[in-house]
C-alpha atoms as a PDB file:
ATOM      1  CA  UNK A   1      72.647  83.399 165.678  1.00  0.00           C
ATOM      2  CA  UNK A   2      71.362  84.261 161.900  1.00  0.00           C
ATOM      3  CA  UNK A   3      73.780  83.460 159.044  1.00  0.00           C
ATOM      4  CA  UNK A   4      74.650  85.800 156.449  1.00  0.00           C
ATOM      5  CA  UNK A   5      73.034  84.249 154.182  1.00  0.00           C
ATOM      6  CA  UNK A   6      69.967  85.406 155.550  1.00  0.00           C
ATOM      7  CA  UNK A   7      70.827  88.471 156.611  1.00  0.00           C
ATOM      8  CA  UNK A   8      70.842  89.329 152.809  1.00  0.00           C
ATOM      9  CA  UNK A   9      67.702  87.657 151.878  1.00  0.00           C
ATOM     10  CA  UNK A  10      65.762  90.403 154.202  1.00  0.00           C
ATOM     11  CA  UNK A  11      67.712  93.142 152.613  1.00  0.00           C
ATOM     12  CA  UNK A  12      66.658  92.044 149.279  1.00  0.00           C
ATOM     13  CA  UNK A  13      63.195  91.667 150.029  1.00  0.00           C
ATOM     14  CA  UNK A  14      63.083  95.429 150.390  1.00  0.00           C
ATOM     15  CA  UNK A  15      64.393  96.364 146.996  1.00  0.00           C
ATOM     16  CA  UNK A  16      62.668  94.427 144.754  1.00  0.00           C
ATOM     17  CA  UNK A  17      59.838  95.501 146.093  1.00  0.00           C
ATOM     18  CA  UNK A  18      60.797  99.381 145.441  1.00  0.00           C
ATOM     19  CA  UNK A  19      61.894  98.730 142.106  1.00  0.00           C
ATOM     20  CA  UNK A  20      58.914  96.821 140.794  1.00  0.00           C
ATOM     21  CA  UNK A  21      56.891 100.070 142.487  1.00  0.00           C
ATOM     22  CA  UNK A  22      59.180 102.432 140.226  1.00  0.00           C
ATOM     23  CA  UNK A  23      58.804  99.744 137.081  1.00  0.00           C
ATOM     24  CA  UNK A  24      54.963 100.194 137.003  1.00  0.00           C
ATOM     25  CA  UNK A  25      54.386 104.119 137.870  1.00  0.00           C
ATOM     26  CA  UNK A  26      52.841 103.490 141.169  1.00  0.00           C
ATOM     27  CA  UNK A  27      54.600 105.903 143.388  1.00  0.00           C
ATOM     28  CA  UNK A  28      58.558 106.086 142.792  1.00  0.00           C
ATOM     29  CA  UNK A  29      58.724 109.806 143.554  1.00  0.00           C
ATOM     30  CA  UNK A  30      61.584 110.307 144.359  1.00  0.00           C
ATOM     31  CA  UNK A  31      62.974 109.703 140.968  1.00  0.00           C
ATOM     32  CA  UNK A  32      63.877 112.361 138.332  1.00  0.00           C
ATOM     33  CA  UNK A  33      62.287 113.000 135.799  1.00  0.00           C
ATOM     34  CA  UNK A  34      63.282 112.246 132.233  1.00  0.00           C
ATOM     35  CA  UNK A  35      64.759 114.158 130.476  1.00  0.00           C
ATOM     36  CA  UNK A  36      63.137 115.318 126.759  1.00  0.00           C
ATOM     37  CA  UNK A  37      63.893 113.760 123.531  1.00  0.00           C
ATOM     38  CA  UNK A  38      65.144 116.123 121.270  1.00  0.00           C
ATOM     39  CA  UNK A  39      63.426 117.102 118.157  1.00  0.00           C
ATOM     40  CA  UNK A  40      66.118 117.525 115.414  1.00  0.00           C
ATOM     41  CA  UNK A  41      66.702 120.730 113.239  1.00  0.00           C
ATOM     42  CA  UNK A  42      64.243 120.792 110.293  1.00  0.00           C
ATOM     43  CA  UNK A  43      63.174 123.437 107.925  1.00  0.00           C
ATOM     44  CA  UNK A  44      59.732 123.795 108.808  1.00  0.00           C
ATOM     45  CA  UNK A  45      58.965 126.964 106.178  1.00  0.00           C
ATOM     46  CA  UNK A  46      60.153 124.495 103.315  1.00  0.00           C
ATOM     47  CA  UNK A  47      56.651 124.069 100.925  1.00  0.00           C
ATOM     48  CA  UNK A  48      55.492 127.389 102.418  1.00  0.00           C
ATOM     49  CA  UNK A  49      53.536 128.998  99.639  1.00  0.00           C
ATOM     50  CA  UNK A  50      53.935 131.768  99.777  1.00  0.00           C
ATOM     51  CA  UNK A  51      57.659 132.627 100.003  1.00  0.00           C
ATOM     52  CA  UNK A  52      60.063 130.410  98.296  1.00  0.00           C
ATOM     53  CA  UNK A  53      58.237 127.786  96.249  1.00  0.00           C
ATOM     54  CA  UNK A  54      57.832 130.479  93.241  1.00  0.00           C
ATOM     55  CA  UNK A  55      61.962 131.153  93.319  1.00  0.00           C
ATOM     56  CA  UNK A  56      62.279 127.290  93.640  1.00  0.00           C
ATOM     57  CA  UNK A  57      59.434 126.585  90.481  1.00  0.00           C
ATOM     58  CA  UNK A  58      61.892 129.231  88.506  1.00  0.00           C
ATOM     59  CA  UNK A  59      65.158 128.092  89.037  1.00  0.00           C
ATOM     60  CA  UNK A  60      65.674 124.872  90.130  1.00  0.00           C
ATOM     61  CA  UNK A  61      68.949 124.453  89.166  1.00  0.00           C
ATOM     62  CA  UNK A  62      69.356 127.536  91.969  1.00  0.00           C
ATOM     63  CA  UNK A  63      68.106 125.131  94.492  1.00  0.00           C
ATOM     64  CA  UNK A  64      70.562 122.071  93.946  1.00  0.00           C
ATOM     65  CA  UNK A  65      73.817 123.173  94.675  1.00  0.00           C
ATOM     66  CA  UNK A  66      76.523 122.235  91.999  1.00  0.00           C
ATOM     67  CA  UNK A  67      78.337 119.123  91.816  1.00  0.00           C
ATOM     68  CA  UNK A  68      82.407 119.631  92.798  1.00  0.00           C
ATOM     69  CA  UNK A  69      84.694 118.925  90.517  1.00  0.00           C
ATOM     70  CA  UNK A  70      87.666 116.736  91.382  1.00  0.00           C
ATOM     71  CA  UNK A  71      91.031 118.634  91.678  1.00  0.00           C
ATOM     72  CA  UNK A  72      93.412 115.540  92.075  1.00  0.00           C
ATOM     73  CA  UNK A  73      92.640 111.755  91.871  1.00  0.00           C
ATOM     74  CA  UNK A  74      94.405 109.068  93.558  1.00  0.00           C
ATOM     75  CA  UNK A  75      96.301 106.568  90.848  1.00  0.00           C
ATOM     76  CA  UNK A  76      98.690 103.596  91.727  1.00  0.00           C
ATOM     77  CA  UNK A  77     100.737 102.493  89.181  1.00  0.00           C
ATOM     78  CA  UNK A  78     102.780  99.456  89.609  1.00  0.00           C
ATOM     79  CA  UNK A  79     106.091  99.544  87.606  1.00  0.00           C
ATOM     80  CA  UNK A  80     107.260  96.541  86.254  1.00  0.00           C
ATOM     81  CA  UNK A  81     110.177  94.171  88.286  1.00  0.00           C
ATOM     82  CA  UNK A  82     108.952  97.291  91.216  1.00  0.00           C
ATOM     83  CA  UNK A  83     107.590  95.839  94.532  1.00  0.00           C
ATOM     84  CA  UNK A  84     104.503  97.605  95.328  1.00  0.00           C
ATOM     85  CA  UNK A  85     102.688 100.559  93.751  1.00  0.00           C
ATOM     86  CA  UNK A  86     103.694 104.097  93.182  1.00  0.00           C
ATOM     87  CA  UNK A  87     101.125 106.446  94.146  1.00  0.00           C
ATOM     88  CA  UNK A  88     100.669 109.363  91.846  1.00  0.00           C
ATOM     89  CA  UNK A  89      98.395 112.745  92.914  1.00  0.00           C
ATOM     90  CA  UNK A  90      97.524 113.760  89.293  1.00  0.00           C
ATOM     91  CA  UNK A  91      94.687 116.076  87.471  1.00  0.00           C
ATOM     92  CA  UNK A  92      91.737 113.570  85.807  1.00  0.00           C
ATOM     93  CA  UNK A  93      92.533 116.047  82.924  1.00  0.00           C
ATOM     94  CA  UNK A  94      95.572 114.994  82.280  1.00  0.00           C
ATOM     95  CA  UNK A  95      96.738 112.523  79.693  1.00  0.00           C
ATOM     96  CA  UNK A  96      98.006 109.054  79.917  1.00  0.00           C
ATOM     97  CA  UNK A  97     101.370 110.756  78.638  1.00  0.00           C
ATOM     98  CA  UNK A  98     101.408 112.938  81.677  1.00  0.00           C
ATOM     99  CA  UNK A  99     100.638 110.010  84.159  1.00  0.00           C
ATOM    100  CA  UNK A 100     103.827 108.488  82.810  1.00  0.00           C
ATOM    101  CA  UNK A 101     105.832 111.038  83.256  1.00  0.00           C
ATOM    102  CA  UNK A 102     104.615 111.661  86.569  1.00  0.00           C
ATOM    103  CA  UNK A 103     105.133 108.261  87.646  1.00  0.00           C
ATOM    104  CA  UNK A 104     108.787 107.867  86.206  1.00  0.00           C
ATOM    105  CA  UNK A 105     109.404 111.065  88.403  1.00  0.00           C
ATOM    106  CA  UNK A 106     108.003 109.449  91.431  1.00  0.00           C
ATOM    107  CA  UNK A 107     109.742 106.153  91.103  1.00  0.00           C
ATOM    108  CA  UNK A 108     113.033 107.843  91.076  1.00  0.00           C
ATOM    109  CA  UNK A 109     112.296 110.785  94.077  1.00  0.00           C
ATOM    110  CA  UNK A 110     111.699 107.287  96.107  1.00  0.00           C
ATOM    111  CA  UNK A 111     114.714 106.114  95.346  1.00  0.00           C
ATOM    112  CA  UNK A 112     112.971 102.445  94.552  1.00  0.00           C
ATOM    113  CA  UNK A 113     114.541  99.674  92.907  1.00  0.00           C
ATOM    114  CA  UNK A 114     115.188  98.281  89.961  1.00  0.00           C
ATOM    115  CA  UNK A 115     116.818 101.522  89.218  1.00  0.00           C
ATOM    116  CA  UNK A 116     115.180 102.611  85.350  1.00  0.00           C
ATOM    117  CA  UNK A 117     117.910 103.470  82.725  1.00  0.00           C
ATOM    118  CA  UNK A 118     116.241 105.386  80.243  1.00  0.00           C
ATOM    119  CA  UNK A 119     113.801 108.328  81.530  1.00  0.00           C
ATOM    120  CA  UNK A 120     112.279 108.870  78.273  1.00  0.00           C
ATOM    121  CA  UNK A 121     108.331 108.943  78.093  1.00  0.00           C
ATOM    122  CA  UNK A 122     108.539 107.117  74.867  1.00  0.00           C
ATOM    123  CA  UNK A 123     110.898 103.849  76.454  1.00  0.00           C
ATOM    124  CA  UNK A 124     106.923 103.171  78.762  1.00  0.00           C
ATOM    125  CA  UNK A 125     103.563 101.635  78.057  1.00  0.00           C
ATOM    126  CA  UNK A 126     100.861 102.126  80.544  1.00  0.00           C
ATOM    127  CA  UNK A 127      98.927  99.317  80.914  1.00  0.00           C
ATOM    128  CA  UNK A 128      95.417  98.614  82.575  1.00  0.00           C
ATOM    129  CA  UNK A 129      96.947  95.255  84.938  1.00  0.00           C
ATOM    130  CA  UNK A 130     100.118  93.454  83.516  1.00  0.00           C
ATOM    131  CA  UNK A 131      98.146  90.802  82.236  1.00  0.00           C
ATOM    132  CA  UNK A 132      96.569  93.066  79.926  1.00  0.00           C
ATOM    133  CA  UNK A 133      97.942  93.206  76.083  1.00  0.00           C
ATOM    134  CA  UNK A 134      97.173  96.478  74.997  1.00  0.00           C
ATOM    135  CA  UNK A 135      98.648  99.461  76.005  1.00  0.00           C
ATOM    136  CA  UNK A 136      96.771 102.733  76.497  1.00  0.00           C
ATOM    137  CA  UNK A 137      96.263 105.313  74.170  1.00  0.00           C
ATOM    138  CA  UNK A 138      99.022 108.241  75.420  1.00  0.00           C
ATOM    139  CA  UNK A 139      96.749 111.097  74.383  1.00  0.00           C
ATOM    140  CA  UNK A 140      94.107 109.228  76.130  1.00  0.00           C
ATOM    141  CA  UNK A 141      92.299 111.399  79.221  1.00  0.00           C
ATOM    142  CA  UNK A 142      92.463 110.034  82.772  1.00  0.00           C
ATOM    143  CA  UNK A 143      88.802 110.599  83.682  1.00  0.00           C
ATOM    144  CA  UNK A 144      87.653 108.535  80.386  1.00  0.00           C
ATOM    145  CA  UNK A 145      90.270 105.299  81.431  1.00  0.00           C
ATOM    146  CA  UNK A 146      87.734 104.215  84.848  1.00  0.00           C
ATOM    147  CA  UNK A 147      90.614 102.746  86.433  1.00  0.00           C
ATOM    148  CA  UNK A 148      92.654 103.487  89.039  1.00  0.00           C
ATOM    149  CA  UNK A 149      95.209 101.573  89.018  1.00  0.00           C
ATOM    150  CA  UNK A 150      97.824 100.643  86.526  1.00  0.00           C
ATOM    151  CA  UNK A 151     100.865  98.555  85.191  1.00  0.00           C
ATOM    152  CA  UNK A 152     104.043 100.480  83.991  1.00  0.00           C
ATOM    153  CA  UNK A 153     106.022  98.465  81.855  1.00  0.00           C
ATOM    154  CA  UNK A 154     109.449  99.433  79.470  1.00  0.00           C
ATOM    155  CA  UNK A 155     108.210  99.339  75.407  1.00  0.00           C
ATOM    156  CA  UNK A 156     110.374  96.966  73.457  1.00  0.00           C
ATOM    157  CA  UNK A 157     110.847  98.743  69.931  1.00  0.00           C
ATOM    158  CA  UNK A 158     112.199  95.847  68.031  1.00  0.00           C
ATOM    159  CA  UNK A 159     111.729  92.383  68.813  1.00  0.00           C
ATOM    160  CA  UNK A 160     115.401  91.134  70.680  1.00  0.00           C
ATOM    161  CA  UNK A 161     116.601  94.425  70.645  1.00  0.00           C
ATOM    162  CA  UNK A 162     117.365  94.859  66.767  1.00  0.00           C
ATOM    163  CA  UNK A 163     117.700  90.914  65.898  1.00  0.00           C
ATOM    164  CA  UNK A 164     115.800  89.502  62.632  1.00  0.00           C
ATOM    165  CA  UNK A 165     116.122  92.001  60.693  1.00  0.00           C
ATOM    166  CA  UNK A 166     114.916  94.878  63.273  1.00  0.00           C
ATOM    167  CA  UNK A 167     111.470  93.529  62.989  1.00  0.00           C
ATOM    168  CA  UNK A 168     108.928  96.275  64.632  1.00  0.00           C
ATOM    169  CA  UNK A 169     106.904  94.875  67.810  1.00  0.00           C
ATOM    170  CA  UNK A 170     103.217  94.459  66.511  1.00  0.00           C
ATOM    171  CA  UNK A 171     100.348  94.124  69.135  1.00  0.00           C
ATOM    172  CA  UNK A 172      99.290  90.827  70.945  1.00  0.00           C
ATOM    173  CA  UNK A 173      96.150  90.675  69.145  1.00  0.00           C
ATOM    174  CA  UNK A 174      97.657  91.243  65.691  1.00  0.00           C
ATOM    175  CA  UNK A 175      99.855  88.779  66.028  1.00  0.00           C
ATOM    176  CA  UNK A 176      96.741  86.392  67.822  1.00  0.00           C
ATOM    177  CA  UNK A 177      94.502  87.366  64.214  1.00  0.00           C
ATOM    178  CA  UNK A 178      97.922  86.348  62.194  1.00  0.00           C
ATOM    179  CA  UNK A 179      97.736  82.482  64.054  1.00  0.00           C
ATOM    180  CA  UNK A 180      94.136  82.424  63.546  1.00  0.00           C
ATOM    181  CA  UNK A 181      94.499  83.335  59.513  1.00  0.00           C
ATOM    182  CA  UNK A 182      97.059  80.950  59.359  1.00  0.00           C
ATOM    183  CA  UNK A 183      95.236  77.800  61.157  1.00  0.00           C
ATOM    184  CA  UNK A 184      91.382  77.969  60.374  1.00  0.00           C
ATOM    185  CA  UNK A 185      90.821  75.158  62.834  1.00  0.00           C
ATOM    186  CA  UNK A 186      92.037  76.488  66.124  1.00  0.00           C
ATOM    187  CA  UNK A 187      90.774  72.672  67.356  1.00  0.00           C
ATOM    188  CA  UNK A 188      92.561  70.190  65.419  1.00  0.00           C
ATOM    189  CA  UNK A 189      91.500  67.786  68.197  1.00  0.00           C
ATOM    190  CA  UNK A 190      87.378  68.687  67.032  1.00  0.00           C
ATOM    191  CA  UNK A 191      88.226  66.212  63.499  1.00  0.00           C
ATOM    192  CA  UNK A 192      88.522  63.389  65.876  1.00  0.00           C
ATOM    193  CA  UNK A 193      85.196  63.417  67.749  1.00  0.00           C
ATOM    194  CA  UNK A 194      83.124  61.928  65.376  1.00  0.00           C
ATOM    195  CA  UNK A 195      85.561  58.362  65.776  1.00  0.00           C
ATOM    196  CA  UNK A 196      84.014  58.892  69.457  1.00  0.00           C
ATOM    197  CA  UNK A 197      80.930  58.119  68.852  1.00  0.00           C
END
């Protein structure tokens, strides 16, 4: 009695044998035929002489289609004590002033928390990240920032609300050039390297 086993080795005999037939074009007719690659679209009258290279030589700014203009632009602004950013839909026309305003409205239509007192444009500083010292210019354009995204923090008129004397709030750097006036040696350590040695 034959095992299966080779019961199956016969079978296979047959059909490697047809498929290495089909694999090198001898025979195999009984296969379809391929199908054609297709050629993809292409303007084939392009540099024709005659018709269009004179209009293109003319005008070429007729040829390139125009550049779109952006409409809206994205912006996340991050508002300070906030968890996460607010996303503002806003015109790269506008001004920094605008994005403000837009954002304050934002905050409060999604109900977010800390809740913000004072609604005022004037009570905000925009900020490029909150590790940045300087606040942006409020007549400033959008399109000429090349950011994105943005920190929203509360402006602190006087220094402790009113204390010293209602001292004004001057810049970070000001106050870094007022040190640096002050102590011409930022290293005092630098005197003692030459012991070193």
């Amino acid at each position: 009695m034959p095992s299966p086993r080779a019961h199956t080795r016969n079978a296979n005999v047959g059909r490697v044998s047809d498929k290495s037939v089909s694999f090198y074009g001898r025979g195999g007719g009984s296969l379809p035929a391929p199908e054609k690659i297709r050629r993809p679209r292409t303007l084939p009258d392009l540099m024709v002489r005659d018709r269009n290279v004179a209009s293109l030589v003319a005008s070429p700014t007729a040829a390139a289609s125009p550049k779109p203009k952006l409409t809206k632009v994205l912006l996340n602004v991050t508002v300070q004590g906030s968890v996460g950013a607010v996303q503002v839909l806003i015109s790269p026309e506008s001004r920094v002033r605008d994005l403000i305003f837009v954002t304050l409205k934002q905050y409060l239509k999604e109900g977010r928390r800390p809740v913000i007192s004072g609604l005022s444009v004037d009570d905000f500083d925009l900020h490029y990240s909150q590790f940045s010292l300087e606040s942006l210019d409020r007549e400033e354009k959008l399109e000429t920032l090349g950011s994105r995204n943005f920190f929203l923090c509360k402006r602190k008129a006087v220094v402790d609300g009113g204390a010293n004397g209602g001292v004004p709030v001057t810049s970070c750097s000001t106050q870094a050039e007022k040190v640096a006036k002050l102590n011409p040696n930022p290293c005092p350590w630098l005197k003692f390297i030459s012991y070193l040695f």
